[in-house]
C-alpha atoms as a PDB file:
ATOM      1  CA  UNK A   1     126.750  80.887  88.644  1.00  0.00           C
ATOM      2  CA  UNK A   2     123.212  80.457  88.667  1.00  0.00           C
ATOM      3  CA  UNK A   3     121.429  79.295  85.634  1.00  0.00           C
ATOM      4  CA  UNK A   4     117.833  80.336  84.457  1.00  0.00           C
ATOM      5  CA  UNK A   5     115.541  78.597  81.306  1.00  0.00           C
ATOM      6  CA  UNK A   6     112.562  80.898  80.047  1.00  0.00           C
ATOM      7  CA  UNK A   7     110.320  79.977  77.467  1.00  0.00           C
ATOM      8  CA  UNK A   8     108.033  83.424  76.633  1.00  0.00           C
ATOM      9  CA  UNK A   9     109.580  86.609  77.040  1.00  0.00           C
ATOM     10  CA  UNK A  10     106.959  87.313  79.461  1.00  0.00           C
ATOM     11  CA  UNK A  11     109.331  85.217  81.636  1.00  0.00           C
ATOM     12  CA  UNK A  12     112.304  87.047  80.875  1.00  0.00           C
ATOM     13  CA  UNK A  13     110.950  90.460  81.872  1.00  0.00           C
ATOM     14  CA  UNK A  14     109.648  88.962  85.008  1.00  0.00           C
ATOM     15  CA  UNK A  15     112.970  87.838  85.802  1.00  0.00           C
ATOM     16  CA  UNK A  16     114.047  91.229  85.117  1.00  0.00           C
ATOM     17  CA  UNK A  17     111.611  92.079  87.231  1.00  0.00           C
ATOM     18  CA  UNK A  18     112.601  90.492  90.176  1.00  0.00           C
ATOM     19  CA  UNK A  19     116.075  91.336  90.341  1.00  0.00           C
ATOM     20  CA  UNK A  20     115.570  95.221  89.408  1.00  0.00           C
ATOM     21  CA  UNK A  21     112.918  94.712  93.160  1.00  0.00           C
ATOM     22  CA  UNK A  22     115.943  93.272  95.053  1.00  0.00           C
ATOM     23  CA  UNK A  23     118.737  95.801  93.670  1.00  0.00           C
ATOM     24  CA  UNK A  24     120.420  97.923  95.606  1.00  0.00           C
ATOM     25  CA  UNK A  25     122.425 101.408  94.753  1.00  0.00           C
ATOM     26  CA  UNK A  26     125.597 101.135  93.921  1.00  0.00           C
ATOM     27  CA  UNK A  27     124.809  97.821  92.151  1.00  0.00           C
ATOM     28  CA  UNK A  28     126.191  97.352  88.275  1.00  0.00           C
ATOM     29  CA  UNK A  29     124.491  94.648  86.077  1.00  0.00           C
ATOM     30  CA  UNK A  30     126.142  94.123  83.024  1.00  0.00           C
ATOM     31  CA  UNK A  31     124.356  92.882  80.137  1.00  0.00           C
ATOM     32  CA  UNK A  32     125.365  90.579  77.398  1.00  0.00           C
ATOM     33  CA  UNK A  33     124.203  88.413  74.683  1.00  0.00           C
ATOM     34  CA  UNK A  34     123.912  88.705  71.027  1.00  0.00           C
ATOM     35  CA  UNK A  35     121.279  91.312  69.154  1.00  0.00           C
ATOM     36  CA  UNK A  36     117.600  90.192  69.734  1.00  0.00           C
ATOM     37  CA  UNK A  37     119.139  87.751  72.814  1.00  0.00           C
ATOM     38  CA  UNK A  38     116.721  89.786  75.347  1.00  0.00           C
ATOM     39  CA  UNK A  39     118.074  92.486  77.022  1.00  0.00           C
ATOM     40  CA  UNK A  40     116.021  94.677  76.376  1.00  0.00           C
ATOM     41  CA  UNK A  41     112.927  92.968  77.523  1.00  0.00           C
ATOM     42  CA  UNK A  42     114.929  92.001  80.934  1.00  0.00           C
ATOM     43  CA  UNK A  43     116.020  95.618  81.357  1.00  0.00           C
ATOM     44  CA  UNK A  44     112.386  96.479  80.722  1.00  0.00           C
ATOM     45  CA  UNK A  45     111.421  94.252  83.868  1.00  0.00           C
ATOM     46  CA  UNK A  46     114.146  95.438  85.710  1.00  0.00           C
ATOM     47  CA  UNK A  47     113.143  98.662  85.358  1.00  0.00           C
ATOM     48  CA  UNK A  48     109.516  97.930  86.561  1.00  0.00           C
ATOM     49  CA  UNK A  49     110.800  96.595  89.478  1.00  0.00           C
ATOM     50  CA  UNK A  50     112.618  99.753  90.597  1.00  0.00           C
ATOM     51  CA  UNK A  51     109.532 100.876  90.187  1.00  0.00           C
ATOM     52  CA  UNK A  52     109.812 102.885  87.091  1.00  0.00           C
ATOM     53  CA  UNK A  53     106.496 102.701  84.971  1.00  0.00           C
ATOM     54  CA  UNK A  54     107.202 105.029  81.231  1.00  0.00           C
ATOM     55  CA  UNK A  55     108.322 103.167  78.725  1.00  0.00           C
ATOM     56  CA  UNK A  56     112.435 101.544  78.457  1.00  0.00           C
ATOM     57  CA  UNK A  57     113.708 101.472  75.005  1.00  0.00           C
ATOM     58  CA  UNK A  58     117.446 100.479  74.947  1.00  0.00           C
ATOM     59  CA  UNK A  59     119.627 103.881  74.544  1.00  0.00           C
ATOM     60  CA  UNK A  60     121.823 102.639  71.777  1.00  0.00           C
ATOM     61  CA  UNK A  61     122.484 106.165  69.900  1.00  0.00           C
ATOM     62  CA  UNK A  62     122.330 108.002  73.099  1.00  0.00           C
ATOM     63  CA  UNK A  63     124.486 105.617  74.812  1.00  0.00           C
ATOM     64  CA  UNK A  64     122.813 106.483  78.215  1.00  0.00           C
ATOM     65  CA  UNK A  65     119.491 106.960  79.773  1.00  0.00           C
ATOM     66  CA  UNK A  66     118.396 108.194  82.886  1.00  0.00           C
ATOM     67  CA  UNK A  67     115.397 106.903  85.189  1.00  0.00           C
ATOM     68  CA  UNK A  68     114.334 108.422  88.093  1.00  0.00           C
ATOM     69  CA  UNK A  69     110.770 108.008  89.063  1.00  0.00           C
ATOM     70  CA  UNK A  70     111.677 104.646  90.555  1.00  0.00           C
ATOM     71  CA  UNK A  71     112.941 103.673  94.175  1.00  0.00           C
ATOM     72  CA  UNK A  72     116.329 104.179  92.681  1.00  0.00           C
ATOM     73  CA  UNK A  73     117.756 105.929  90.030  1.00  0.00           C
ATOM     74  CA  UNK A  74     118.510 104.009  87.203  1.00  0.00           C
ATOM     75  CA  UNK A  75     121.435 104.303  84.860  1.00  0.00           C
ATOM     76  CA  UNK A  76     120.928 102.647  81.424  1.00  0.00           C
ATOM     77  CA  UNK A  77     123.384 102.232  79.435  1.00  0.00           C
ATOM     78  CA  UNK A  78     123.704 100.432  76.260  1.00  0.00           C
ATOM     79  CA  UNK A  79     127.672 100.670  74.684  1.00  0.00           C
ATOM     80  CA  UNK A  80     126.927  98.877  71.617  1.00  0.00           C
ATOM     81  CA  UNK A  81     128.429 101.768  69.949  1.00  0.00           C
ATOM     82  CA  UNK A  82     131.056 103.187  71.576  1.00  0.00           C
ATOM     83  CA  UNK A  83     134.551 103.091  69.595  1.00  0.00           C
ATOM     84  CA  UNK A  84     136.643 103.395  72.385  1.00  0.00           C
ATOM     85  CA  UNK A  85     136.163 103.124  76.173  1.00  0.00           C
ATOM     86  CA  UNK A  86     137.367 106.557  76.745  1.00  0.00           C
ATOM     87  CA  UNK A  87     134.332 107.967  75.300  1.00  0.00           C
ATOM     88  CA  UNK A  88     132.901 106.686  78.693  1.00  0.00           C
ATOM     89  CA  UNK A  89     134.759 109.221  80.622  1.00  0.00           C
ATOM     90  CA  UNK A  90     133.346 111.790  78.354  1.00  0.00           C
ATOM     91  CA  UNK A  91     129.285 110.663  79.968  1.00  0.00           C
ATOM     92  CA  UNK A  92     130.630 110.523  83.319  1.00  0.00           C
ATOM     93  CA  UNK A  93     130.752 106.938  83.428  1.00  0.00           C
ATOM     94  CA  UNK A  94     132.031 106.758  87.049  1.00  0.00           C
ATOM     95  CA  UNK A  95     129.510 108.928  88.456  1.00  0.00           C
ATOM     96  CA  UNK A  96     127.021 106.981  87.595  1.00  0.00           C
ATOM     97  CA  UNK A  97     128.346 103.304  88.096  1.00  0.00           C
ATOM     98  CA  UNK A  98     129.717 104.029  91.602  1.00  0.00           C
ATOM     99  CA  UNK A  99     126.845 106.812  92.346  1.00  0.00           C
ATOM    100  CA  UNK A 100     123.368 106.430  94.304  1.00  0.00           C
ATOM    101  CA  UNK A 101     121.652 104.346  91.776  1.00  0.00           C
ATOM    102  CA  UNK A 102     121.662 100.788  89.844  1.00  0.00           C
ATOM    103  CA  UNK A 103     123.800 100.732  86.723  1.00  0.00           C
ATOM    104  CA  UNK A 104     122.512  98.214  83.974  1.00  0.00           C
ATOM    105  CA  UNK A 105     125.161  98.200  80.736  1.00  0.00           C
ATOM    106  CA  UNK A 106     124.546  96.057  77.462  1.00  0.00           C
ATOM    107  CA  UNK A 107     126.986  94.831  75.311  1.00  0.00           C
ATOM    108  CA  UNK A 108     128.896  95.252  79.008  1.00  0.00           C
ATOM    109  CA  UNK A 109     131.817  93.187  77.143  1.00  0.00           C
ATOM    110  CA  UNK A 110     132.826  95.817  75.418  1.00  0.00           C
ATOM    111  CA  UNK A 111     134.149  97.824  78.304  1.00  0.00           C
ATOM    112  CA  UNK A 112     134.993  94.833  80.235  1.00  0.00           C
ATOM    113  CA  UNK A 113     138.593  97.270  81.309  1.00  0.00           C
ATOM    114  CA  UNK A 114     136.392  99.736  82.931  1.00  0.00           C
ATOM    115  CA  UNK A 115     133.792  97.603  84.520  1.00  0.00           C
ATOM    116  CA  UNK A 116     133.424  97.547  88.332  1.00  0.00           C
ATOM    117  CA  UNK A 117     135.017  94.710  90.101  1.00  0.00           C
ATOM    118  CA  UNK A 118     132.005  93.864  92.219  1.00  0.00           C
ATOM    119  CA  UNK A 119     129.026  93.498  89.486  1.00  0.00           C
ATOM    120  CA  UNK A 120     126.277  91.164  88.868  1.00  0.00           C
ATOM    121  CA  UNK A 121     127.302  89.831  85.214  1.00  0.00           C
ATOM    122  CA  UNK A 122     124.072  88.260  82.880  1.00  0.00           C
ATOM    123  CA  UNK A 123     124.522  86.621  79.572  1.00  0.00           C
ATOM    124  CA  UNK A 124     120.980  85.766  77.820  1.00  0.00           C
ATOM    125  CA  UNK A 125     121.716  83.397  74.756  1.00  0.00           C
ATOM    126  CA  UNK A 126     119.313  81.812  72.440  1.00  0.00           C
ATOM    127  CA  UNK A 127     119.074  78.400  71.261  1.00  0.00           C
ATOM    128  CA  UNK A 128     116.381  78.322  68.389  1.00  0.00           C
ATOM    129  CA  UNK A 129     116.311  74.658  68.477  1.00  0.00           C
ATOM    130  CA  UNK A 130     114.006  74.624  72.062  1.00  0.00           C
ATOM    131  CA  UNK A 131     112.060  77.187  70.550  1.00  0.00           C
ATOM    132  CA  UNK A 132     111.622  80.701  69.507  1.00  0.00           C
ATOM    133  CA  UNK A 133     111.324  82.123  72.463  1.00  0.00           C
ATOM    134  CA  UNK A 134     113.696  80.284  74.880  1.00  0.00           C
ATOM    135  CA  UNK A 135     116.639  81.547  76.552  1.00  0.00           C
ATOM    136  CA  UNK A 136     119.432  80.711  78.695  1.00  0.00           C
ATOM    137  CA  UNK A 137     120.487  83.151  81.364  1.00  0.00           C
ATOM    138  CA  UNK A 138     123.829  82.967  83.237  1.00  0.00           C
ATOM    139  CA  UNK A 139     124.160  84.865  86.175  1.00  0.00           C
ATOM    140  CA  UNK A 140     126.891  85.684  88.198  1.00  0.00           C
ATOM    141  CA  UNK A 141     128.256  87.766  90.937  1.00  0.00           C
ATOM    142  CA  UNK A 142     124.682  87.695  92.465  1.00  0.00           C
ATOM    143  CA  UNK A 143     123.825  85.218  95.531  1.00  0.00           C
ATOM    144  CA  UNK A 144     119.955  85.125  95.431  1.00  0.00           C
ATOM    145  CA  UNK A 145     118.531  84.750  92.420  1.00  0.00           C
END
């Protein structure tokens, strides 16, 4: 596990930002912290470094978004609320984790049954007393970081 401090969120998206320019397809990044943790602005970095340049908003009522314009295609998905994992099947889930582009999923605990074996897990978590701005990311499952 490989831990990460950032202090602006500007440094969160740029770590975002680095790992969406190493990814690879058939890669799965599963997202997870608590609401307003940052995953949003690290999937917005991720996305820029797939090359993707329209705007990322997190696809919590639609549950997934597509992005294509990038080197990859990415799949977006944010499960914060899905009632039960078979409502996964029901978006094609599969085809799109184990397809031709990078999967990112927030709130990726929630499915943790269905998740590939083989994914790069990231928990962002706050801790207000080193500031307002600071996280802590986790990563695992990923060997350069």
């Amino acid at each position: 596990m490989k831990t990460i401090e950032t202090y602006k969120a500007e440094e969160t998206w740029e770590l975002g930002r680095r790992l969406g320019m190493a990814a690879s397809a058939g890669q799965a990044y599963c997202l997870d912290g608590d609401l307003g943790a940052g995953k949003t602005v690290f999937t917005q970095g991720f996305a820029a470094g797939l090359g993707i340049e329209g705007p990322v908003s997190s696809p919590t009522f639609t549950i997934l978004q597509i992005y294509e314009e990038g080197r990859l295609p990415l799949y977006h998905f944010d499960v914060y609320r899905i009632g039960d994992v078979e409502e996964m099947d029901e978006i094609g889930y599969e085809e799109y984790v184990y397809g031709e582009g990078v999967s990112l999923i927030e709130w990726a605990c929630l499915i943790e049954e269905i998740l590939p074996e083989n994914r790069i897990q990231i928990r962002i978590t706050r801790d207000p007393e080193k500031g307002f701005d600071y996280r802590r990311i986790e990563i695992t499952g990923l060997e350069d970081v």
